[in-house]
PDB file of N, CA and C in Angstrom:
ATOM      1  N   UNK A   1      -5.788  64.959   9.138  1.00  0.00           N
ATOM      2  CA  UNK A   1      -6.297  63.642   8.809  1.00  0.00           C
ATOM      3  C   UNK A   1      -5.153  62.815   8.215  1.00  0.00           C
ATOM      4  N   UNK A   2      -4.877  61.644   8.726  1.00  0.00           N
ATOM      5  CA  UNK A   2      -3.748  60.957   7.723  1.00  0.00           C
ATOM      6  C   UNK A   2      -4.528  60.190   7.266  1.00  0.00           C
ATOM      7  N   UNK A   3      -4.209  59.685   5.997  1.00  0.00           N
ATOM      8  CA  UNK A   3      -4.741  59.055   4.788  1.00  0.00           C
ATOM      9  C   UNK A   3      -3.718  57.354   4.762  1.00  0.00           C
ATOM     10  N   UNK A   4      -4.541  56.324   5.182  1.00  0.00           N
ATOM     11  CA  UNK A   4      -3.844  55.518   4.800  1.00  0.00           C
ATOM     12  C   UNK A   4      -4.317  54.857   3.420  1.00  0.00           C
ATOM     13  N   UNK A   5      -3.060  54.892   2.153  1.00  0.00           N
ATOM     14  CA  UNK A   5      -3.390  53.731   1.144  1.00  0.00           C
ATOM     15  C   UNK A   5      -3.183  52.164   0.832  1.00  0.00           C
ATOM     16  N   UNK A   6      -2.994  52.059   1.924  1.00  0.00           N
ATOM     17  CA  UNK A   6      -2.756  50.312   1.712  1.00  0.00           C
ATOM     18  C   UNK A   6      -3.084  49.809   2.848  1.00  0.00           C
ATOM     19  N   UNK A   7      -3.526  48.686   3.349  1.00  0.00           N
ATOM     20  CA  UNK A   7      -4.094  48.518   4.616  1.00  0.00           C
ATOM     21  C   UNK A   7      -3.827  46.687   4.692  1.00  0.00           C
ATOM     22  N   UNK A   8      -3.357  45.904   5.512  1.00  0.00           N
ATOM     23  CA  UNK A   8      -3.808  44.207   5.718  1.00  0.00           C
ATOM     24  C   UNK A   8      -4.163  44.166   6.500  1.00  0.00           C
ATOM     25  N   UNK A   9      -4.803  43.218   6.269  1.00  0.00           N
ATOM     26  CA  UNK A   9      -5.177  42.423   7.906  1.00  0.00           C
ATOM     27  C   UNK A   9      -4.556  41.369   7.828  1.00  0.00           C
ATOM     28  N   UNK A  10      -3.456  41.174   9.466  1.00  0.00           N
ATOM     29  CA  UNK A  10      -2.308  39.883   9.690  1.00  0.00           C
ATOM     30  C   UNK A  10      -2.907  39.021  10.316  1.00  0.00           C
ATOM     31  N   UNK A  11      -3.965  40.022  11.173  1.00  0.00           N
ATOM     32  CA  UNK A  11      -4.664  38.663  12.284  1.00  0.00           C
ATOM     33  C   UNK A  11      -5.924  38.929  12.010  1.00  0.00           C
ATOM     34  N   UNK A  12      -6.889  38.365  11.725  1.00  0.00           N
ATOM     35  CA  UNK A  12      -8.277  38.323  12.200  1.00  0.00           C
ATOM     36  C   UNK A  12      -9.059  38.233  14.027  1.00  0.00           C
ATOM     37  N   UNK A  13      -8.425  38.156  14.757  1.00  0.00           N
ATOM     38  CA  UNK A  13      -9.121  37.698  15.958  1.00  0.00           C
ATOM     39  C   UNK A  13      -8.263  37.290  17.489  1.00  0.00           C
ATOM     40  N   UNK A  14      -7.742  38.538  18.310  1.00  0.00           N
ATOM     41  CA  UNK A  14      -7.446  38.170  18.962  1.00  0.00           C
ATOM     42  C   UNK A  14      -6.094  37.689  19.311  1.00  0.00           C
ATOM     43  N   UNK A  15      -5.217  38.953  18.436  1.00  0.00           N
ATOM     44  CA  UNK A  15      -5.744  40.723  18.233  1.00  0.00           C
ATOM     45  C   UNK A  15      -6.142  40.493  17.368  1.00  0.00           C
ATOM     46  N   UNK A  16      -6.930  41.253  17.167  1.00  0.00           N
ATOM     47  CA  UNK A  16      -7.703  41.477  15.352  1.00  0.00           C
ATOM     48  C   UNK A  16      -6.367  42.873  15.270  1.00  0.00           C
ATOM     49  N   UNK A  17      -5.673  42.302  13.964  1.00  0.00           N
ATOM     50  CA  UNK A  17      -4.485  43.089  13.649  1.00  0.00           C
ATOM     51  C   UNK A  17      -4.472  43.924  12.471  1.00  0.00           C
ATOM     52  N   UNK A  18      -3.859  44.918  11.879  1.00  0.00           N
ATOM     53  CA  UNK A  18      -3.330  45.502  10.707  1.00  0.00           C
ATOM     54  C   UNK A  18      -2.299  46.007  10.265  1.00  0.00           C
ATOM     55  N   UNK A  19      -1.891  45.999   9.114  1.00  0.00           N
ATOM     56  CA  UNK A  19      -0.244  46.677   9.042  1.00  0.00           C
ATOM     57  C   UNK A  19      -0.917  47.490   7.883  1.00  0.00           C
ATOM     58  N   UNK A  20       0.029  48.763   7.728  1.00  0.00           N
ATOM     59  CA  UNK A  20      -0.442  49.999   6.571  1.00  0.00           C
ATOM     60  C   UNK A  20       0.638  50.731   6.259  1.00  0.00           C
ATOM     61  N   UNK A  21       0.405  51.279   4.993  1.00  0.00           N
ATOM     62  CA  UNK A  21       1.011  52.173   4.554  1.00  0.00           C
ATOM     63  C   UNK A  21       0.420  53.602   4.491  1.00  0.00           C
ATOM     64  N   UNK A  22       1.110  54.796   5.118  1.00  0.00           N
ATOM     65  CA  UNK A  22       0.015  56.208   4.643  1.00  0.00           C
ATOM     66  C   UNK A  22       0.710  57.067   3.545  1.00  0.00           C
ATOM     67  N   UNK A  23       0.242  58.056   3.367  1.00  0.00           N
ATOM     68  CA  UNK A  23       0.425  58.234   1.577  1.00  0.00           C
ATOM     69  C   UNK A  23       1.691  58.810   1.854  1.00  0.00           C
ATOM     70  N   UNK A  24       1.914  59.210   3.041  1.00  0.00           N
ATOM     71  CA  UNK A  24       3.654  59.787   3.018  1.00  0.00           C
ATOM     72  C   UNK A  24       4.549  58.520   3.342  1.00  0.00           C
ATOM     73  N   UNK A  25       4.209  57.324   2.948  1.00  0.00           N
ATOM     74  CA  UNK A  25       4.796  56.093   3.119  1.00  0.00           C
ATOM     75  C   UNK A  25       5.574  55.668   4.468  1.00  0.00           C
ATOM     76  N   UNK A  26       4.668  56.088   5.468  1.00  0.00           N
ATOM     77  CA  UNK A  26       5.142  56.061   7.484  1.00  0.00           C
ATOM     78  C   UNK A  26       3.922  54.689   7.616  1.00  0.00           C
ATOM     79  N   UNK A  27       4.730  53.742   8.101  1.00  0.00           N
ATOM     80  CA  UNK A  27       4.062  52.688   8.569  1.00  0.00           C
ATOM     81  C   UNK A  27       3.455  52.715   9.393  1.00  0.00           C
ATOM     82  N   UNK A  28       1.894  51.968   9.259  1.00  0.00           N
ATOM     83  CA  UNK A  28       1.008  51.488  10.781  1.00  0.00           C
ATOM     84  C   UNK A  28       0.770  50.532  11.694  1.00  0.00           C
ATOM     85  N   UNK A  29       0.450  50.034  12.307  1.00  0.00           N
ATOM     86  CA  UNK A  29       0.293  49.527  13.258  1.00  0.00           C
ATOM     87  C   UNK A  29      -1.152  49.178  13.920  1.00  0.00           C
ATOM     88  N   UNK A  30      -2.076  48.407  13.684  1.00  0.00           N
ATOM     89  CA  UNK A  30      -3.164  48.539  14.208  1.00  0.00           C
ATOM     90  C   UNK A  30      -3.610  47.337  15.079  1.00  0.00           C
ATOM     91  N   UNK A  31      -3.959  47.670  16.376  1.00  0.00           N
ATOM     92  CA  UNK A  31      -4.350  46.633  16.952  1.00  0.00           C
ATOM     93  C   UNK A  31      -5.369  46.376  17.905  1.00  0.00           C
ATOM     94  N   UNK A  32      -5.997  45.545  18.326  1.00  0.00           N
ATOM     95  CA  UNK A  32      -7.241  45.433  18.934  1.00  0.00           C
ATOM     96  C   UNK A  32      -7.405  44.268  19.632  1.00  0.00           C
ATOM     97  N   UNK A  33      -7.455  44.724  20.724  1.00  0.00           N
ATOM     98  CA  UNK A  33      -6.817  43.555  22.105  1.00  0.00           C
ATOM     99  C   UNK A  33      -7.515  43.770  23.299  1.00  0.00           C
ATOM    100  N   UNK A  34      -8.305  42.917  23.940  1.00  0.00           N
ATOM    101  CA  UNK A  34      -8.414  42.942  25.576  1.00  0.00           C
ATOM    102  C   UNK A  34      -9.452  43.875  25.986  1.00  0.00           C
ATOM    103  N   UNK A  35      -9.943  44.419  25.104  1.00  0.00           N
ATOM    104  CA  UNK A  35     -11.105  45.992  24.308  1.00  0.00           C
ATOM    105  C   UNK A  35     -10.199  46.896  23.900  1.00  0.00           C
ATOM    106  N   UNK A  36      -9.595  47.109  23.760  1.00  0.00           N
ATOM    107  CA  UNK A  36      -8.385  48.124  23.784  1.00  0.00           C
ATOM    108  C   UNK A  36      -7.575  48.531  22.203  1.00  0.00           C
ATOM    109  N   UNK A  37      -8.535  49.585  21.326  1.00  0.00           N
ATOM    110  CA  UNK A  37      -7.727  49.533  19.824  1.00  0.00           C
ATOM    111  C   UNK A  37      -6.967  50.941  20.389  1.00  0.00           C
ATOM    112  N   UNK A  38      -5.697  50.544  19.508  1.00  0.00           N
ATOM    113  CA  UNK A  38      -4.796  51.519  19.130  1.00  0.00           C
ATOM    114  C   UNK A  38      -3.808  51.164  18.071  1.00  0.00           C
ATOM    115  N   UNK A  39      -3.643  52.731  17.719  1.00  0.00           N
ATOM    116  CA  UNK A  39      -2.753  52.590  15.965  1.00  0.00           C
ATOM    117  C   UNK A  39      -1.680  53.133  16.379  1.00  0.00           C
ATOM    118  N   UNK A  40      -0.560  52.939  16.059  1.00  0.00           N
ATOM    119  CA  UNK A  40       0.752  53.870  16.084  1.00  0.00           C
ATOM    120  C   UNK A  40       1.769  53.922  14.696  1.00  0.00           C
ATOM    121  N   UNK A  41       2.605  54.443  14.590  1.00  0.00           N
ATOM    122  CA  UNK A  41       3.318  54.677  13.381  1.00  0.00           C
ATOM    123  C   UNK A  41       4.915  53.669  13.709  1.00  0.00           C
ATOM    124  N   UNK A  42       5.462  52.944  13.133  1.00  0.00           N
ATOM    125  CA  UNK A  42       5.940  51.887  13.406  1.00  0.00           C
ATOM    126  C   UNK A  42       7.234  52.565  12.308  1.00  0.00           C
ATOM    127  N   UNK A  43       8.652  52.592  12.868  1.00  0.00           N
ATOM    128  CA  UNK A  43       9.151  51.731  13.751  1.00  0.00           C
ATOM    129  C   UNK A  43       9.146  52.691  15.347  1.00  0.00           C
ATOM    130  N   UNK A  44       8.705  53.965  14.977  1.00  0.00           N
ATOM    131  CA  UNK A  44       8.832  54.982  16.143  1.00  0.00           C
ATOM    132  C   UNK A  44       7.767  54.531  17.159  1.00  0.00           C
ATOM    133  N   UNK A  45       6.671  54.269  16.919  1.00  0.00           N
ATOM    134  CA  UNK A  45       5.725  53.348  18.154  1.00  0.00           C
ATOM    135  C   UNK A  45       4.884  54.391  18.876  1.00  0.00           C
ATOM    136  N   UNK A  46       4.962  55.629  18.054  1.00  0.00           N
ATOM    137  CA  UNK A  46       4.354  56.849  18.224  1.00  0.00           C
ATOM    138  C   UNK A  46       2.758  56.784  17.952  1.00  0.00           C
ATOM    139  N   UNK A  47       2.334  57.231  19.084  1.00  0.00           N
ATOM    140  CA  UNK A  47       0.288  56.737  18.997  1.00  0.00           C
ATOM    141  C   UNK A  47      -0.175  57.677  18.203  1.00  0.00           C
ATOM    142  N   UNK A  48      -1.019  57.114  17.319  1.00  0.00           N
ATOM    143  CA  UNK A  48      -2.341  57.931  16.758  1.00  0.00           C
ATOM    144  C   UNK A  48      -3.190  58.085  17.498  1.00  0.00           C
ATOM    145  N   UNK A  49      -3.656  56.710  17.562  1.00  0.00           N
ATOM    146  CA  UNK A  49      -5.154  56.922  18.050  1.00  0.00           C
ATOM    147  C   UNK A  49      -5.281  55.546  19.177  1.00  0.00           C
ATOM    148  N   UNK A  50      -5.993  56.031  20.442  1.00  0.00           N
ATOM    149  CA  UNK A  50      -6.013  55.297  21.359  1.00  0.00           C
ATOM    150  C   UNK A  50      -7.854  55.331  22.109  1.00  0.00           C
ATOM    151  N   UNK A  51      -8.433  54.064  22.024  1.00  0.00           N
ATOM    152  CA  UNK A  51      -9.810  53.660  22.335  1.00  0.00           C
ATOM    153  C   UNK A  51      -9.840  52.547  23.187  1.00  0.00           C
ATOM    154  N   UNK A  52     -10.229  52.327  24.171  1.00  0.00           N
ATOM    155  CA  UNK A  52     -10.923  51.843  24.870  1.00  0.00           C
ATOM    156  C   UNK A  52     -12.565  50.761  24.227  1.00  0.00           C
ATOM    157  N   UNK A  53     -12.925  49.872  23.712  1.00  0.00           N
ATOM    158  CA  UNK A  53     -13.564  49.447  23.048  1.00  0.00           C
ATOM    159  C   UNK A  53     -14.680  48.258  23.359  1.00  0.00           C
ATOM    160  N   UNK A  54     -15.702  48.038  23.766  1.00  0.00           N
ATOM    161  CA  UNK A  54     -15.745  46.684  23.849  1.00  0.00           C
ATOM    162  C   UNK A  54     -15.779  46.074  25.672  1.00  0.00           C
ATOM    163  N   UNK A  55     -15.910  44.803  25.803  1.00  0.00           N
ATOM    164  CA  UNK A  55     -15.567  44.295  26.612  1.00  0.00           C
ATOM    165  C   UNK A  55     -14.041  43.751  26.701  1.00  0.00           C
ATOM    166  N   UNK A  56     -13.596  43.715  28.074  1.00  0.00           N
ATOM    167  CA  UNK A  56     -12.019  43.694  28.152  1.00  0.00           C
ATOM    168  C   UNK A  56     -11.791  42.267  27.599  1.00  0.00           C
ATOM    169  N   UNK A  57     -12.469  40.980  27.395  1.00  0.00           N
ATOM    170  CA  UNK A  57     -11.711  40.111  26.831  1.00  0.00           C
ATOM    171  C   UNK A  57     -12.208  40.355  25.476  1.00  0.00           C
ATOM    172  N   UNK A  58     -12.580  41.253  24.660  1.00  0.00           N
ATOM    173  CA  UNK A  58     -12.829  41.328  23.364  1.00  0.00           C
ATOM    174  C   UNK A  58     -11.267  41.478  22.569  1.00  0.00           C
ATOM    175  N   UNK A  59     -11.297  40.610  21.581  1.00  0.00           N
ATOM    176  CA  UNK A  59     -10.038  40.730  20.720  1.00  0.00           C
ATOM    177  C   UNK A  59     -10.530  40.459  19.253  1.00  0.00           C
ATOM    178  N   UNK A  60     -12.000  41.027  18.783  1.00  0.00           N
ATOM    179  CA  UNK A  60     -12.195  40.886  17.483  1.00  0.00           C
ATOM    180  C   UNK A  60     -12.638  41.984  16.749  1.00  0.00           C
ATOM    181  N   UNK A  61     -11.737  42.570  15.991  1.00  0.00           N
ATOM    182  CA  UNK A  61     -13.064  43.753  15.307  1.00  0.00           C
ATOM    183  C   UNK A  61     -13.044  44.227  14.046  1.00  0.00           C
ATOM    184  N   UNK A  62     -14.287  43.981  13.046  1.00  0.00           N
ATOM    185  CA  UNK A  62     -13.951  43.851  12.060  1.00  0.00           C
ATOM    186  C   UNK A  62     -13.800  45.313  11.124  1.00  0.00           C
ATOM    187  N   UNK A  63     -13.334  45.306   9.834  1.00  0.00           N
ATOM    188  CA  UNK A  63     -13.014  46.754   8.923  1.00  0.00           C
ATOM    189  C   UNK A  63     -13.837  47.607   9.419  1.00  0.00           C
ATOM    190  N   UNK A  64     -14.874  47.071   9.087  1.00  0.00           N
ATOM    191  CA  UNK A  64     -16.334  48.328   8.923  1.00  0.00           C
ATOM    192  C   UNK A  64     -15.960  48.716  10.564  1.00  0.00           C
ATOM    193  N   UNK A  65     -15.954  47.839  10.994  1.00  0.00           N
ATOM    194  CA  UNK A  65     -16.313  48.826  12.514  1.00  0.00           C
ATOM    195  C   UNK A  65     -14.748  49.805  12.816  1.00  0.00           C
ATOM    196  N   UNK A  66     -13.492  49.456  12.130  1.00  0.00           N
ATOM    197  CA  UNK A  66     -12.323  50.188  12.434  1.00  0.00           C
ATOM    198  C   UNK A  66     -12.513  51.399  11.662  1.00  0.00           C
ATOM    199  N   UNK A  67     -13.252  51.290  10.729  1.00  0.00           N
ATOM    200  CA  UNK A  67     -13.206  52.695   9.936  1.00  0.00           C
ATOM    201  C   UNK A  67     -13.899  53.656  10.835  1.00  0.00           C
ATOM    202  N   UNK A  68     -15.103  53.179  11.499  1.00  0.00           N
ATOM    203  CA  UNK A  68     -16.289  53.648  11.512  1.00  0.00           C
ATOM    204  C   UNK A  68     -15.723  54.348  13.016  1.00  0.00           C
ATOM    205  N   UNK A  69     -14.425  53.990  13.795  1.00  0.00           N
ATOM    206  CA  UNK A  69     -14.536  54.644  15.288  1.00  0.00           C
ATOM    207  C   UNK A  69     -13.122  55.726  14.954  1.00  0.00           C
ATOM    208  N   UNK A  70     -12.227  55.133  13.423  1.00  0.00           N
ATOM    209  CA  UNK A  70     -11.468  56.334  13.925  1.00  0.00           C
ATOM    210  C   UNK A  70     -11.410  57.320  12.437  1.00  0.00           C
ATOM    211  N   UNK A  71     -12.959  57.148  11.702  1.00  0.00           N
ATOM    212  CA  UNK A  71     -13.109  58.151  10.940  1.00  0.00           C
ATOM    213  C   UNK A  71     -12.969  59.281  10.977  1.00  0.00           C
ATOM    214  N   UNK A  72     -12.450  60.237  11.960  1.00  0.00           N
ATOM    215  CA  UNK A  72     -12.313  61.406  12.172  1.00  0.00           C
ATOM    216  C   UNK A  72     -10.450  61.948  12.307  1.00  0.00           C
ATOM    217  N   UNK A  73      -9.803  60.494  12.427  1.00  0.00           N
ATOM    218  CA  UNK A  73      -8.515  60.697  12.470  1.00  0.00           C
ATOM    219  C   UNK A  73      -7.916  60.313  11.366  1.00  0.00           C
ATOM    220  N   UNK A  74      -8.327  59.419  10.888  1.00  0.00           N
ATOM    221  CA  UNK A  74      -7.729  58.429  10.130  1.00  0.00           C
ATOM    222  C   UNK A  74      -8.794  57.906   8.982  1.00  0.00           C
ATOM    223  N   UNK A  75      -8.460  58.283   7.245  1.00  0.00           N
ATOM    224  CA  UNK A  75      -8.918  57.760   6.331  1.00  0.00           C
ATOM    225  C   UNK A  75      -8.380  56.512   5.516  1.00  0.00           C
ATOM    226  N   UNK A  76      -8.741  55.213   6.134  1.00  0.00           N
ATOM    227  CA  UNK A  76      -8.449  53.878   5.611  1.00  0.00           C
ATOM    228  C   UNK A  76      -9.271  53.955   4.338  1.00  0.00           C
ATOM    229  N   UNK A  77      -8.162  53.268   3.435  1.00  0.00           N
ATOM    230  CA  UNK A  77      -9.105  52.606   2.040  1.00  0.00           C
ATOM    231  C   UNK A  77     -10.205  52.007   2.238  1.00  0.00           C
ATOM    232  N   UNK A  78     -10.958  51.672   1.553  1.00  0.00           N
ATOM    233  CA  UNK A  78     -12.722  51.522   0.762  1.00  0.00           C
ATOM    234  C   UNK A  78     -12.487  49.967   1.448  1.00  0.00           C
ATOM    235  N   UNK A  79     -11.564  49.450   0.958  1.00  0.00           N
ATOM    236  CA  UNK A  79     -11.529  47.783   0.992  1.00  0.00           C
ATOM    237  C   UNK A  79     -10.328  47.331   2.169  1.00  0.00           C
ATOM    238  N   UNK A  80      -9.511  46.676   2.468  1.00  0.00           N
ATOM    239  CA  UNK A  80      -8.547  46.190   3.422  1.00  0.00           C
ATOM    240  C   UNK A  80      -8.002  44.792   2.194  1.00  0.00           C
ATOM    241  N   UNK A  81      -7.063  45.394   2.061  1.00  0.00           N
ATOM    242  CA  UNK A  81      -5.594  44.263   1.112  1.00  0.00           C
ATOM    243  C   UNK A  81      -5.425  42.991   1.607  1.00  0.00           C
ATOM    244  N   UNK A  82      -5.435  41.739   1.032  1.00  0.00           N
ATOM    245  CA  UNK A  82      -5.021  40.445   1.473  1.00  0.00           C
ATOM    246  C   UNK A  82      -3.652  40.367   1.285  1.00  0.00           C
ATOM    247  N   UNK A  83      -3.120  41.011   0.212  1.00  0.00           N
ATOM    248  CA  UNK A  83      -1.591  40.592   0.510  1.00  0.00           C
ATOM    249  C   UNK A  83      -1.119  41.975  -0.283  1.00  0.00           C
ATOM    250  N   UNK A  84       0.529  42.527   0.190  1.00  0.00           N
ATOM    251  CA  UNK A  84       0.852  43.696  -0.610  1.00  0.00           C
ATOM    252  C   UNK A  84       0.806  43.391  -2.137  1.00  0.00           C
TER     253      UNK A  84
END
């Protein structure tokens, strides 16, 4: 399970975006585009987690629902950070 502790959201909508920190301090990457979420570890661009989501022009998706599809890989904080 990687544990992320810090989490933003850059974009709201299209991509609905995120940037993170995980507790071994390896950056994330989160994005959600076209139906299509995937996370990778940044600057290596190495995938976590890859979903299929939605309808293909969907580019919105909010916390609750990001926790809720890759709860089994990935433990995001309670809340999502407005600024570091």
């Amino acid at each position: 399970m990687i544990k992320v502790n810090k989490i933003l959201n850059t974009c709201s909508a299209c991509p609905s975006q995120w940037e993170g920190t995980t507790e071994d301090n390896q950056n994330i990457y989160v994005r959600y585009r076209w139906g299509h979420l995937s996370i990778c570890f940044r600057p290596s661009g190495d995938e976590i987690f890859d979903l299929d989501y939605g309808d293909t022009f969907d580019g919105f998706m909010d916390y609750p629902t990001l926790k809720k599809l890759t709860a089994e890989i990935i433990e995001f904080p309670e809340h999502e950070y407005e600024t570091y």
